[in-house]
PDB file of N, CA and C in Angstrom:
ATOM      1  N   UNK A   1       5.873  70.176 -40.022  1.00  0.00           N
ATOM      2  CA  UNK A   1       5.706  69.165 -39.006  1.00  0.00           C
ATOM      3  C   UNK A   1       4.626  69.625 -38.041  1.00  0.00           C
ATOM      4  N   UNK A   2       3.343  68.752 -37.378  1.00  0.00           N
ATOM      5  CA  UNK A   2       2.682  69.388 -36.498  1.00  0.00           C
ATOM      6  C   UNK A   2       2.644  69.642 -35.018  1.00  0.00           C
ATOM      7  N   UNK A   3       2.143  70.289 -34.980  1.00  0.00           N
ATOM      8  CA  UNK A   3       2.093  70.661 -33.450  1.00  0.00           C
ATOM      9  C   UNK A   3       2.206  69.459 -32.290  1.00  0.00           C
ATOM     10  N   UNK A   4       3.263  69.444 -31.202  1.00  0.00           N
ATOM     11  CA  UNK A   4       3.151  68.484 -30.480  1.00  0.00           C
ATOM     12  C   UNK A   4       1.683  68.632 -29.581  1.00  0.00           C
ATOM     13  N   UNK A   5       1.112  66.990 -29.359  1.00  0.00           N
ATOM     14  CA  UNK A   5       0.010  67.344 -28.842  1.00  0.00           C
ATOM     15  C   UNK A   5       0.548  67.118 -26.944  1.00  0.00           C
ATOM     16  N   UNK A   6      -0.799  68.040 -25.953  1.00  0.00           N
ATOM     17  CA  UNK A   6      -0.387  68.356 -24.857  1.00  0.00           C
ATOM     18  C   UNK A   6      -0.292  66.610 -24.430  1.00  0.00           C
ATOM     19  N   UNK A   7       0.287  66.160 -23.483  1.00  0.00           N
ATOM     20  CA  UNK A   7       0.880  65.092 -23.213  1.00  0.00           C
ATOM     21  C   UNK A   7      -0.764  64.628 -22.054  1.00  0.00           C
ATOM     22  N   UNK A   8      -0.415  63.233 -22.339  1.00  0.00           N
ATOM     23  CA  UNK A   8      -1.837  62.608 -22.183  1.00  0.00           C
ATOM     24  C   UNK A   8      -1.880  62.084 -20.067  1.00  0.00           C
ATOM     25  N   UNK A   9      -3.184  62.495 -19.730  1.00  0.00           N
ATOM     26  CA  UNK A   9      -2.902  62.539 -18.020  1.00  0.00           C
ATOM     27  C   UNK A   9      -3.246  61.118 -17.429  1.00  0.00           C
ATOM     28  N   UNK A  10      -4.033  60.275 -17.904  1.00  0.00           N
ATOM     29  CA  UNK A  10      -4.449  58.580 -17.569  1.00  0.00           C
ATOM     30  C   UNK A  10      -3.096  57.528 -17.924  1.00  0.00           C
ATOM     31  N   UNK A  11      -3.048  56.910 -17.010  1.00  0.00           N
ATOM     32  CA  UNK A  11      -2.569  55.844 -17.107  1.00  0.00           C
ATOM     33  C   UNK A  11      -2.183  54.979 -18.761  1.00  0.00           C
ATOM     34  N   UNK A  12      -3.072  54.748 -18.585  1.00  0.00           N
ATOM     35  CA  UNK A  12      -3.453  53.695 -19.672  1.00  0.00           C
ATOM     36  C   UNK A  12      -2.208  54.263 -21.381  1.00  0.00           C
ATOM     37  N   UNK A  13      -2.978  55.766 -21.140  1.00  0.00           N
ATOM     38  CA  UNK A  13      -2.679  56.876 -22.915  1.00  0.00           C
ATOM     39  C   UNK A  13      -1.222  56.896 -22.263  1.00  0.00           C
ATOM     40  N   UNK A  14      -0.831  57.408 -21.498  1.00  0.00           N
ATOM     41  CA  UNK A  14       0.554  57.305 -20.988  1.00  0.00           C
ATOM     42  C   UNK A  14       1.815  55.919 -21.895  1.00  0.00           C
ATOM     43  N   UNK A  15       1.147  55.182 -21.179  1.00  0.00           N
ATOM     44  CA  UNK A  15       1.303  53.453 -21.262  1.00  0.00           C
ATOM     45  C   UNK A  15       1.894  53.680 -22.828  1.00  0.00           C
ATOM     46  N   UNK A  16       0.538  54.051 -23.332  1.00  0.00           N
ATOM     47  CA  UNK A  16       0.622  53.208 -24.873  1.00  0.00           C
ATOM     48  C   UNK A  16       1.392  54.587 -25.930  1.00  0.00           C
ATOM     49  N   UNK A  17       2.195  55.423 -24.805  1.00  0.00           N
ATOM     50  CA  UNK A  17       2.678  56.960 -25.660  1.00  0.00           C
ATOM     51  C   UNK A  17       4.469  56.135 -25.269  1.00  0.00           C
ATOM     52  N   UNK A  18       4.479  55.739 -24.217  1.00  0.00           N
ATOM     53  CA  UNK A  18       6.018  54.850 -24.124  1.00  0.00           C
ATOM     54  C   UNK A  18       6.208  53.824 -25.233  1.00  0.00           C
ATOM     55  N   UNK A  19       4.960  52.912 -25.232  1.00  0.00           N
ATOM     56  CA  UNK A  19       4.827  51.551 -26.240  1.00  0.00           C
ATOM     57  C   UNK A  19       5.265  52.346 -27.780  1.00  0.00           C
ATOM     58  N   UNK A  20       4.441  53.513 -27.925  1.00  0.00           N
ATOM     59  CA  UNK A  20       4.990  53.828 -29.604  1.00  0.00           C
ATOM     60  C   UNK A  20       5.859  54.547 -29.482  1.00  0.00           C
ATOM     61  N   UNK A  21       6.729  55.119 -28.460  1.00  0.00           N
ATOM     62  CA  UNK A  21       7.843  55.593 -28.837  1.00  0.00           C
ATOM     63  C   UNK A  21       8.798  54.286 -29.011  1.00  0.00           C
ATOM     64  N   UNK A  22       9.109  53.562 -28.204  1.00  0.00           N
ATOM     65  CA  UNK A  22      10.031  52.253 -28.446  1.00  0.00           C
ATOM     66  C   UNK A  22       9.806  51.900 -29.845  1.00  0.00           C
ATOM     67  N   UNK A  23       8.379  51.478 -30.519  1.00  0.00           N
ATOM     68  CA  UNK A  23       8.118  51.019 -31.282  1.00  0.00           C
ATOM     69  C   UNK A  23       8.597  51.336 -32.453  1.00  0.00           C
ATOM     70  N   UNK A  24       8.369  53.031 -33.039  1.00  0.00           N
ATOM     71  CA  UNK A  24       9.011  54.020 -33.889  1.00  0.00           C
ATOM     72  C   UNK A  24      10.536  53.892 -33.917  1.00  0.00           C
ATOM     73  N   UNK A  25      11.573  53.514 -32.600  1.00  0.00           N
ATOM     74  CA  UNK A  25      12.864  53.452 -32.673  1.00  0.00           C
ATOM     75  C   UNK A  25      13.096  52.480 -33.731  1.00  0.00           C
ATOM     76  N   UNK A  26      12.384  51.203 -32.919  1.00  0.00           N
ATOM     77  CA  UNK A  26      12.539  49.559 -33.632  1.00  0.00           C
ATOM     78  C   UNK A  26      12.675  49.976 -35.019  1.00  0.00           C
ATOM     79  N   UNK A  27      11.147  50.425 -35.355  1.00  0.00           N
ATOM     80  CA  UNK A  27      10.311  50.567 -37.106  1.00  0.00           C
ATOM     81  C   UNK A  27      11.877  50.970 -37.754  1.00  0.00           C
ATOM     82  N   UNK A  28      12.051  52.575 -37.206  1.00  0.00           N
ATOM     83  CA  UNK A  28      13.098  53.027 -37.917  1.00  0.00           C
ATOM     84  C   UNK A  28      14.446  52.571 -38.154  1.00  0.00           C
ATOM     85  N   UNK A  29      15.100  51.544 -36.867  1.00  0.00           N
ATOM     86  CA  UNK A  29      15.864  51.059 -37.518  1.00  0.00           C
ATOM     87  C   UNK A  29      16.318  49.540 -38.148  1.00  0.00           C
ATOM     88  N   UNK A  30      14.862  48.948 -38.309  1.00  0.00           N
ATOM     89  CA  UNK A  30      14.668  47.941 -39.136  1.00  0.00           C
ATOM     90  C   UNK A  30      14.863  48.518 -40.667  1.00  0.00           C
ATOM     91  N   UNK A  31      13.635  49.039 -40.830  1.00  0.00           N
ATOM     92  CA  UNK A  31      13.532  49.624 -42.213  1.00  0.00           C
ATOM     93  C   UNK A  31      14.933  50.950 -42.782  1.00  0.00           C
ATOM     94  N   UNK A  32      15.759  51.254 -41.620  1.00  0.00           N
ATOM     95  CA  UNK A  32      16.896  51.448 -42.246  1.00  0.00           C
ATOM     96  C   UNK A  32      18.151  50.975 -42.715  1.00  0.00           C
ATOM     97  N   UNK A  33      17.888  49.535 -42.373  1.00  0.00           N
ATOM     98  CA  UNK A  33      18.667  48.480 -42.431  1.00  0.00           C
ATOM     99  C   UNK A  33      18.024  47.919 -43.355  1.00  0.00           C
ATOM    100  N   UNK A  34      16.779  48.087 -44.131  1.00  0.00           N
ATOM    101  CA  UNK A  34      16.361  47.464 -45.541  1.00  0.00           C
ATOM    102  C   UNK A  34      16.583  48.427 -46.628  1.00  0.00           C
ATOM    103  N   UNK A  35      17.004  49.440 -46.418  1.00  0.00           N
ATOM    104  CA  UNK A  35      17.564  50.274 -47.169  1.00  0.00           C
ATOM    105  C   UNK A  35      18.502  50.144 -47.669  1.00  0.00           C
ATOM    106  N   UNK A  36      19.261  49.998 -46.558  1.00  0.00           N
ATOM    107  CA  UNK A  36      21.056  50.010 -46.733  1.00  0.00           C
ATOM    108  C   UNK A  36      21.008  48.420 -47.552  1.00  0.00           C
ATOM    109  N   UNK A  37      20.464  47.694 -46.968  1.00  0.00           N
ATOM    110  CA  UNK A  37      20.798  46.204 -47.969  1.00  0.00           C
ATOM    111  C   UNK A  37      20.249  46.312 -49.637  1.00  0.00           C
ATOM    112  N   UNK A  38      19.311  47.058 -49.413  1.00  0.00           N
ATOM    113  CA  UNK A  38      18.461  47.397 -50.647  1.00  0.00           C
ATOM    114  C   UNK A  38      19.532  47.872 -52.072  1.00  0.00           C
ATOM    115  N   UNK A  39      20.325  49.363 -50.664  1.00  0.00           N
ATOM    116  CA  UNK A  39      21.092  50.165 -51.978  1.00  0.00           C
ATOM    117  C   UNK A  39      22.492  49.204 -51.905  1.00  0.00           C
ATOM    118  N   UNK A  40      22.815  48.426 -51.044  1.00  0.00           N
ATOM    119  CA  UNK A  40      24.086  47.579 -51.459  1.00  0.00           C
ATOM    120  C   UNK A  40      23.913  46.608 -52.577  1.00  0.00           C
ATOM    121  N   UNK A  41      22.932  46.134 -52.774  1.00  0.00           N
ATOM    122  CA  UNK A  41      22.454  45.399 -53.971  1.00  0.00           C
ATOM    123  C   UNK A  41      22.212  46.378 -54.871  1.00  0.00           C
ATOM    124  N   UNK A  42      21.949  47.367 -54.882  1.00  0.00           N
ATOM    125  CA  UNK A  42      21.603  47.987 -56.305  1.00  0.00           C
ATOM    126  C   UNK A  42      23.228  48.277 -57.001  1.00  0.00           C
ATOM    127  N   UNK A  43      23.712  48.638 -56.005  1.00  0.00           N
ATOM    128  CA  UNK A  43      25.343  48.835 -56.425  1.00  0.00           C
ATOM    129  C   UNK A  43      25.652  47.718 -57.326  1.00  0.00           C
ATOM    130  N   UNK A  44      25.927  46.684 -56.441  1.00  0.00           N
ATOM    131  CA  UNK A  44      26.459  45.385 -56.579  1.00  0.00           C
ATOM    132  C   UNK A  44      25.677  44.853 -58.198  1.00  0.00           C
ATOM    133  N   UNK A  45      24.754  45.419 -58.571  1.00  0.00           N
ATOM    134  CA  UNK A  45      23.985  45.353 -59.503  1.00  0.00           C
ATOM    135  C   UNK A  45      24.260  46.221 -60.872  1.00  0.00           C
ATOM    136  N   UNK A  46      25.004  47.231 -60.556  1.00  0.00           N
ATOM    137  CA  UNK A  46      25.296  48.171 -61.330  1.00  0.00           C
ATOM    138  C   UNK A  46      26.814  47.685 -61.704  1.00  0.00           C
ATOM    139  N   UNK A  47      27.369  47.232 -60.695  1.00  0.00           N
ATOM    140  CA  UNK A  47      29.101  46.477 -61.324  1.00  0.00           C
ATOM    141  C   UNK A  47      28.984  45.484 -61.988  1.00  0.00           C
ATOM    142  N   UNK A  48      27.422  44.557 -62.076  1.00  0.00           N
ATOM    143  CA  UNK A  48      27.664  43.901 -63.134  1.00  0.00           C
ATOM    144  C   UNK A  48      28.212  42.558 -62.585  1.00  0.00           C
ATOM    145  N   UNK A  49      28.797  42.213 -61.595  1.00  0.00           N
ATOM    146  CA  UNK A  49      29.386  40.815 -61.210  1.00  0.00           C
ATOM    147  C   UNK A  49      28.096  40.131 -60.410  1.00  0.00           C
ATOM    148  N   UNK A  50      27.369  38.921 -61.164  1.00  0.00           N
ATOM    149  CA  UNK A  50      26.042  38.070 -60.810  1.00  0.00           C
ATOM    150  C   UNK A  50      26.458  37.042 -59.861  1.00  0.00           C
ATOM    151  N   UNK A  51      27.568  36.963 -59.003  1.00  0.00           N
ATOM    152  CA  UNK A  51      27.595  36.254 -58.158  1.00  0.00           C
ATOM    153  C   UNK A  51      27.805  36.652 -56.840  1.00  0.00           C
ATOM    154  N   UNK A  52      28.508  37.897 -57.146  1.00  0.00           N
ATOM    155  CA  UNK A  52      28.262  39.187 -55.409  1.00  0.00           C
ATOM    156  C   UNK A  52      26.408  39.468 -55.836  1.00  0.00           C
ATOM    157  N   UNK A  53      26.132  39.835 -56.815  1.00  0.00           N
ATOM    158  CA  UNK A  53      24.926  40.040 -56.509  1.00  0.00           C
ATOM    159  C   UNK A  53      24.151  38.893 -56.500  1.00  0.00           C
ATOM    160  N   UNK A  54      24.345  37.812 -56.302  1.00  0.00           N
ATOM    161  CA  UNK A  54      23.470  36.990 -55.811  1.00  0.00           C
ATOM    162  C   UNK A  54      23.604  36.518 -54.487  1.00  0.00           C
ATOM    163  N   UNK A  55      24.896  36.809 -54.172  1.00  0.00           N
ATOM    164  CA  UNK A  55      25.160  37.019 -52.780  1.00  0.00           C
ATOM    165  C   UNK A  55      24.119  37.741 -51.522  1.00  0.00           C
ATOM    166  N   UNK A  56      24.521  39.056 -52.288  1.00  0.00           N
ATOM    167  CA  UNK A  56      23.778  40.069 -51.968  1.00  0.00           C
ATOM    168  C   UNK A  56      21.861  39.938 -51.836  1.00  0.00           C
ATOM    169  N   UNK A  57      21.658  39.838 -52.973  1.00  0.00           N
ATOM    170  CA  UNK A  57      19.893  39.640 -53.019  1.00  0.00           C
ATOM    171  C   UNK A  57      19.580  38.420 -52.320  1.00  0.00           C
ATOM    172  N   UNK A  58      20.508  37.608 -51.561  1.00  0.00           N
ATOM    173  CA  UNK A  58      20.014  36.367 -50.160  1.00  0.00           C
ATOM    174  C   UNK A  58      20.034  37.015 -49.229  1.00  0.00           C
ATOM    175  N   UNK A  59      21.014  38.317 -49.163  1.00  0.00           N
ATOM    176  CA  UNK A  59      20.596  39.200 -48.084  1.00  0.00           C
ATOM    177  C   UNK A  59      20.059  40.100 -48.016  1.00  0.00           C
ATOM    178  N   UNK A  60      19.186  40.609 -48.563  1.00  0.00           N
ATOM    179  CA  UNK A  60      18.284  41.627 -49.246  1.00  0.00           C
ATOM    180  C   UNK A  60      16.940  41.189 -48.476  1.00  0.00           C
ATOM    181  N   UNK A  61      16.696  39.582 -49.335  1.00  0.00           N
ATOM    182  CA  UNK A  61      15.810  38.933 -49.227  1.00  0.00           C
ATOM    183  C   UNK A  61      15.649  38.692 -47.828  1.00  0.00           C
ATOM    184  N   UNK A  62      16.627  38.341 -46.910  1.00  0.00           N
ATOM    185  CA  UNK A  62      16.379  37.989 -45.577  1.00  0.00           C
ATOM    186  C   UNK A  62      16.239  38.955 -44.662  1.00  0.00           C
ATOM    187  N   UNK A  63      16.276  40.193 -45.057  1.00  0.00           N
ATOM    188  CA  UNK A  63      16.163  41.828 -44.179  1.00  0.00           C
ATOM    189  C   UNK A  63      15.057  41.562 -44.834  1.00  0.00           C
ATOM    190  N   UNK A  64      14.562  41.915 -45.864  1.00  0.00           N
ATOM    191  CA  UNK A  64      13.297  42.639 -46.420  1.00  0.00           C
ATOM    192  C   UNK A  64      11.934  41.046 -45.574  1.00  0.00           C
ATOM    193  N   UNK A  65      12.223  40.013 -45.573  1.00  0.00           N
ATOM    194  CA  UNK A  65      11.119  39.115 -44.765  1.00  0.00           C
ATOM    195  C   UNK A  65      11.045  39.155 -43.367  1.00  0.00           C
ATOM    196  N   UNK A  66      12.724  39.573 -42.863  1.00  0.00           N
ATOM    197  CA  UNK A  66      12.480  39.948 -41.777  1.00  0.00           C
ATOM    198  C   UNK A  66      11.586  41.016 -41.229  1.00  0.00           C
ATOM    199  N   UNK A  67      11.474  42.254 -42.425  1.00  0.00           N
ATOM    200  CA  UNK A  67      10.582  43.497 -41.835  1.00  0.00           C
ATOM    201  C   UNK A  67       9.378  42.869 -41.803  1.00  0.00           C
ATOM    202  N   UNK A  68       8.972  42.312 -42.968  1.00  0.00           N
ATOM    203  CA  UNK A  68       7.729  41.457 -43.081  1.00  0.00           C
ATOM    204  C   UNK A  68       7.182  41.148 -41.987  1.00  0.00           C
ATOM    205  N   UNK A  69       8.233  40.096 -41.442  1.00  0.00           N
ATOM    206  CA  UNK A  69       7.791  39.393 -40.294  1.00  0.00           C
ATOM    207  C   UNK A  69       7.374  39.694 -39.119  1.00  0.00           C
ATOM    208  N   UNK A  70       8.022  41.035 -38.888  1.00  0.00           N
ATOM    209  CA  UNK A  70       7.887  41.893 -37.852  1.00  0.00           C
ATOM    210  C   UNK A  70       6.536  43.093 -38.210  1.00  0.00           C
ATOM    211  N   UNK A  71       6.020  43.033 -38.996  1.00  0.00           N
ATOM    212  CA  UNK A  71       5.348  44.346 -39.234  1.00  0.00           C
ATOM    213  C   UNK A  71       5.360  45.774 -39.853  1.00  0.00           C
ATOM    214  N   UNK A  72       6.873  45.765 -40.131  1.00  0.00           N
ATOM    215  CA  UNK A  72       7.413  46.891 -40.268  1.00  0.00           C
ATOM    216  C   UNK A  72       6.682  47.470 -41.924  1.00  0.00           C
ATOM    217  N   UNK A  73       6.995  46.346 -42.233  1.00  0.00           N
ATOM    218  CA  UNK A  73       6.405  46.354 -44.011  1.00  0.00           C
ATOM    219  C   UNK A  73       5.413  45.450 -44.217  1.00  0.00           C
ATOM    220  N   UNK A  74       4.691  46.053 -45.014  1.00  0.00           N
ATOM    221  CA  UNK A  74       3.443  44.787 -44.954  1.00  0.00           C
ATOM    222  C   UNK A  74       4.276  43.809 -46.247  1.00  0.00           C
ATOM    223  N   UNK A  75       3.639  42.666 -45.689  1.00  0.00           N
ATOM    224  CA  UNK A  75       4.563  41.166 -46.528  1.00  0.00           C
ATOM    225  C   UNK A  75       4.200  41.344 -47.821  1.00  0.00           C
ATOM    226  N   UNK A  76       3.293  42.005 -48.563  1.00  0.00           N
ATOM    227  CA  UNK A  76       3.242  42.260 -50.067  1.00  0.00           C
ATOM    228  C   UNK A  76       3.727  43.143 -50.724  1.00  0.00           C
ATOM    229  N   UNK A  77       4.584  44.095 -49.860  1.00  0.00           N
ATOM    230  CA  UNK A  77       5.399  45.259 -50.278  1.00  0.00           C
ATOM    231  C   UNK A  77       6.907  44.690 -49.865  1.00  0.00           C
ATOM    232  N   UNK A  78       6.852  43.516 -49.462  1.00  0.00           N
ATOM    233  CA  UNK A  78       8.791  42.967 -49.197  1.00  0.00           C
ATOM    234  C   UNK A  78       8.378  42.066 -50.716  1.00  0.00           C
ATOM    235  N   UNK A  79       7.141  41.187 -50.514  1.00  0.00           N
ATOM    236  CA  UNK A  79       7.439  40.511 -52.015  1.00  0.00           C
ATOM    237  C   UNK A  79       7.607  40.798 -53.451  1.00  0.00           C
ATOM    238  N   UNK A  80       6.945  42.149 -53.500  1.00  0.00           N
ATOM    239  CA  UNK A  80       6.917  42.883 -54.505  1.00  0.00           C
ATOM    240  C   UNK A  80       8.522  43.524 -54.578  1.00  0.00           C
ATOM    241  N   UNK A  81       9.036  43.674 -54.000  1.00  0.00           N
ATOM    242  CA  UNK A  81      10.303  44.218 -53.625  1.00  0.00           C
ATOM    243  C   UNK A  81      11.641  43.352 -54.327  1.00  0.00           C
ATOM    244  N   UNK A  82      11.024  42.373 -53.642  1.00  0.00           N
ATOM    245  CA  UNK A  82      11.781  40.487 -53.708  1.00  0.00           C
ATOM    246  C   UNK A  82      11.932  40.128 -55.437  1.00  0.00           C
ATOM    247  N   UNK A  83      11.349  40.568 -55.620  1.00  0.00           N
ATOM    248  CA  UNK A  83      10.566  39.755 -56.870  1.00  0.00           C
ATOM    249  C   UNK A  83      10.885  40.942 -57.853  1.00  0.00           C
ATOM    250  N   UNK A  84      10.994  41.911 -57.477  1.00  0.00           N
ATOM    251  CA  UNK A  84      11.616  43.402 -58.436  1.00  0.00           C
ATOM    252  C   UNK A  84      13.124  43.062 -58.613  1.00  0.00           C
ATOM    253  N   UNK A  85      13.777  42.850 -57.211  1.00  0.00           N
ATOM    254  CA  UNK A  85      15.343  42.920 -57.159  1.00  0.00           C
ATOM    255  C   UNK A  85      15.663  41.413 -58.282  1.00  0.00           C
ATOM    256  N   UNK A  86      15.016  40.361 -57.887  1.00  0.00           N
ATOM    257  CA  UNK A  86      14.987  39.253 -58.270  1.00  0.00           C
ATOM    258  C   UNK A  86      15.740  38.997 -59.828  1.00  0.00           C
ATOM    259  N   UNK A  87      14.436  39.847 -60.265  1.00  0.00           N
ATOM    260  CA  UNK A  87      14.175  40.358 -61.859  1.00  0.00           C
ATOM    261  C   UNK A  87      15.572  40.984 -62.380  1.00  0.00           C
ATOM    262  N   UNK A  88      16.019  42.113 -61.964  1.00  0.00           N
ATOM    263  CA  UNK A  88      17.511  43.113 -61.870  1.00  0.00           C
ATOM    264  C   UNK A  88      18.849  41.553 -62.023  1.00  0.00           C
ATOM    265  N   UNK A  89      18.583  41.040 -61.058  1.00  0.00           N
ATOM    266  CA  UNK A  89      19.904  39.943 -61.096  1.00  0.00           C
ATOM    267  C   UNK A  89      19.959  39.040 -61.754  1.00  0.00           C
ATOM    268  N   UNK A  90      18.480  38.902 -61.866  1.00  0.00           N
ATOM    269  CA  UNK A  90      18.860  37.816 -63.524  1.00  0.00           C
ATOM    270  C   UNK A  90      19.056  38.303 -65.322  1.00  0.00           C
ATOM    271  N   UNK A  91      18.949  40.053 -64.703  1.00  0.00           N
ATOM    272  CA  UNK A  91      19.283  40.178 -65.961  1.00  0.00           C
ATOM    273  C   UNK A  91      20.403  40.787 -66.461  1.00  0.00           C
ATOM    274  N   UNK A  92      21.274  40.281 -65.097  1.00  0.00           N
ATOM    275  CA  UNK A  92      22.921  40.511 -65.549  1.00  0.00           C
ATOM    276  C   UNK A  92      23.329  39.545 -66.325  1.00  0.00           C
ATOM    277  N   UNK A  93      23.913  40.181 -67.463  1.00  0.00           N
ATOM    278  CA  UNK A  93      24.586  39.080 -68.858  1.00  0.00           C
ATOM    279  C   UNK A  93      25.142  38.160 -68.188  1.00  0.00           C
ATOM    280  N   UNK A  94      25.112  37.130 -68.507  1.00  0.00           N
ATOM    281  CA  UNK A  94      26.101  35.761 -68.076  1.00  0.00           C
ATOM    282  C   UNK A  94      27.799  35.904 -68.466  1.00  0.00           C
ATOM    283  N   UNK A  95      27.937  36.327 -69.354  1.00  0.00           N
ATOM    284  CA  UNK A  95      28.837  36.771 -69.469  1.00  0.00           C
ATOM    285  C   UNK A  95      30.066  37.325 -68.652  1.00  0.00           C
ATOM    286  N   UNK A  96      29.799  38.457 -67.869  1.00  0.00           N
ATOM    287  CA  UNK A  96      30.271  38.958 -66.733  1.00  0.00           C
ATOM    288  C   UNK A  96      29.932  37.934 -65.454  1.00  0.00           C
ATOM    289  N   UNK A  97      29.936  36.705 -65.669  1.00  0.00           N
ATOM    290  CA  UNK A  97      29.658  35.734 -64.651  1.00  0.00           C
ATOM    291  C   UNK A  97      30.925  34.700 -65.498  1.00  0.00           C
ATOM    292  N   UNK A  98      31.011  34.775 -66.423  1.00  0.00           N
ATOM    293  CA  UNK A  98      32.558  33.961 -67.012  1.00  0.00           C
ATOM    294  C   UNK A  98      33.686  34.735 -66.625  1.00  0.00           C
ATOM    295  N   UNK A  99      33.861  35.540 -66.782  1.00  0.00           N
ATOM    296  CA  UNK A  99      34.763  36.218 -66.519  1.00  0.00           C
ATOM    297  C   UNK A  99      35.351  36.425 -64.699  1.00  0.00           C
ATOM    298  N   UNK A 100      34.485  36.117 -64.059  1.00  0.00           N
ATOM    299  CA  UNK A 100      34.834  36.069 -62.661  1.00  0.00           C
ATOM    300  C   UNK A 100      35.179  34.722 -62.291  1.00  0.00           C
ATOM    301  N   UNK A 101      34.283  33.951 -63.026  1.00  0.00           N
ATOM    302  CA  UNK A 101      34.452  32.466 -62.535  1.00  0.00           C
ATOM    303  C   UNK A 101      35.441  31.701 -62.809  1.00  0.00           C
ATOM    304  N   UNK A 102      36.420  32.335 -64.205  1.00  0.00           N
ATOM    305  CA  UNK A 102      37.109  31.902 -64.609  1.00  0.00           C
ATOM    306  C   UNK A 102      38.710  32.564 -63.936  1.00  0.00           C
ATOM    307  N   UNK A 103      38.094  33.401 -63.484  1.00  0.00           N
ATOM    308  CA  UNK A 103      39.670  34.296 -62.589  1.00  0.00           C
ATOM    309  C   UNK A 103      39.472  33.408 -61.260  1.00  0.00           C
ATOM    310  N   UNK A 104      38.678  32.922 -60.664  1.00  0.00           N
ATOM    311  CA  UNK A 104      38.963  32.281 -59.476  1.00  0.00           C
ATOM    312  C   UNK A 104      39.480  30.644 -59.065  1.00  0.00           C
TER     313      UNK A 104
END
């Protein structure tokens, strides 16, 4: 990790050393909250039941545009994302989608 640099004496560098610390809080816990939705869908993906995980990848989808929206992620790395998970849930057998639908 590098060296902290000596702390800045103008106004202004001051200013904008508060602005990116807030900012870094935000970043980090946006994008750790696209994580966590990220790996709850991958789960939900791995059990195999296509209707929690379609559940799930509406909320995936709505964290991951939210970072978008905000900056956090640039919007072609949430779509690429979108469009990866997308892919994963449709290629749960239908099958394991009878079997739930028919227990409820």
């Amino acid at each position: 990790m590098p060296a902290k640099a000596r702390p800045k004496k103008n106004l202004s560098a001051m200013k904008r050393v508060r602005q990116n610390e807030k900012r870094n809080l935000r970043n980090r816990s946006v994008l750790s909250g696209v994580k966590t939705t990220v790996k709850k869908l991958e789960a939900t993906i791995d059990s195999g039941n296509r209707v929690d995980a379609g559940k799930a990848l509406l909320q995936a989808i709505k964290t991951l545009d939210k970072a978008a929206t905000k900056g956090v992620i640039h919007k072609n790395t949430a779509s690429r994302n979108i469009s990866r998970l997308t892919k994963k849930v449709n290629a749960i057998p239908p099958k394991a989608d009878l079997t739930t639908a028919g227990a409820a």
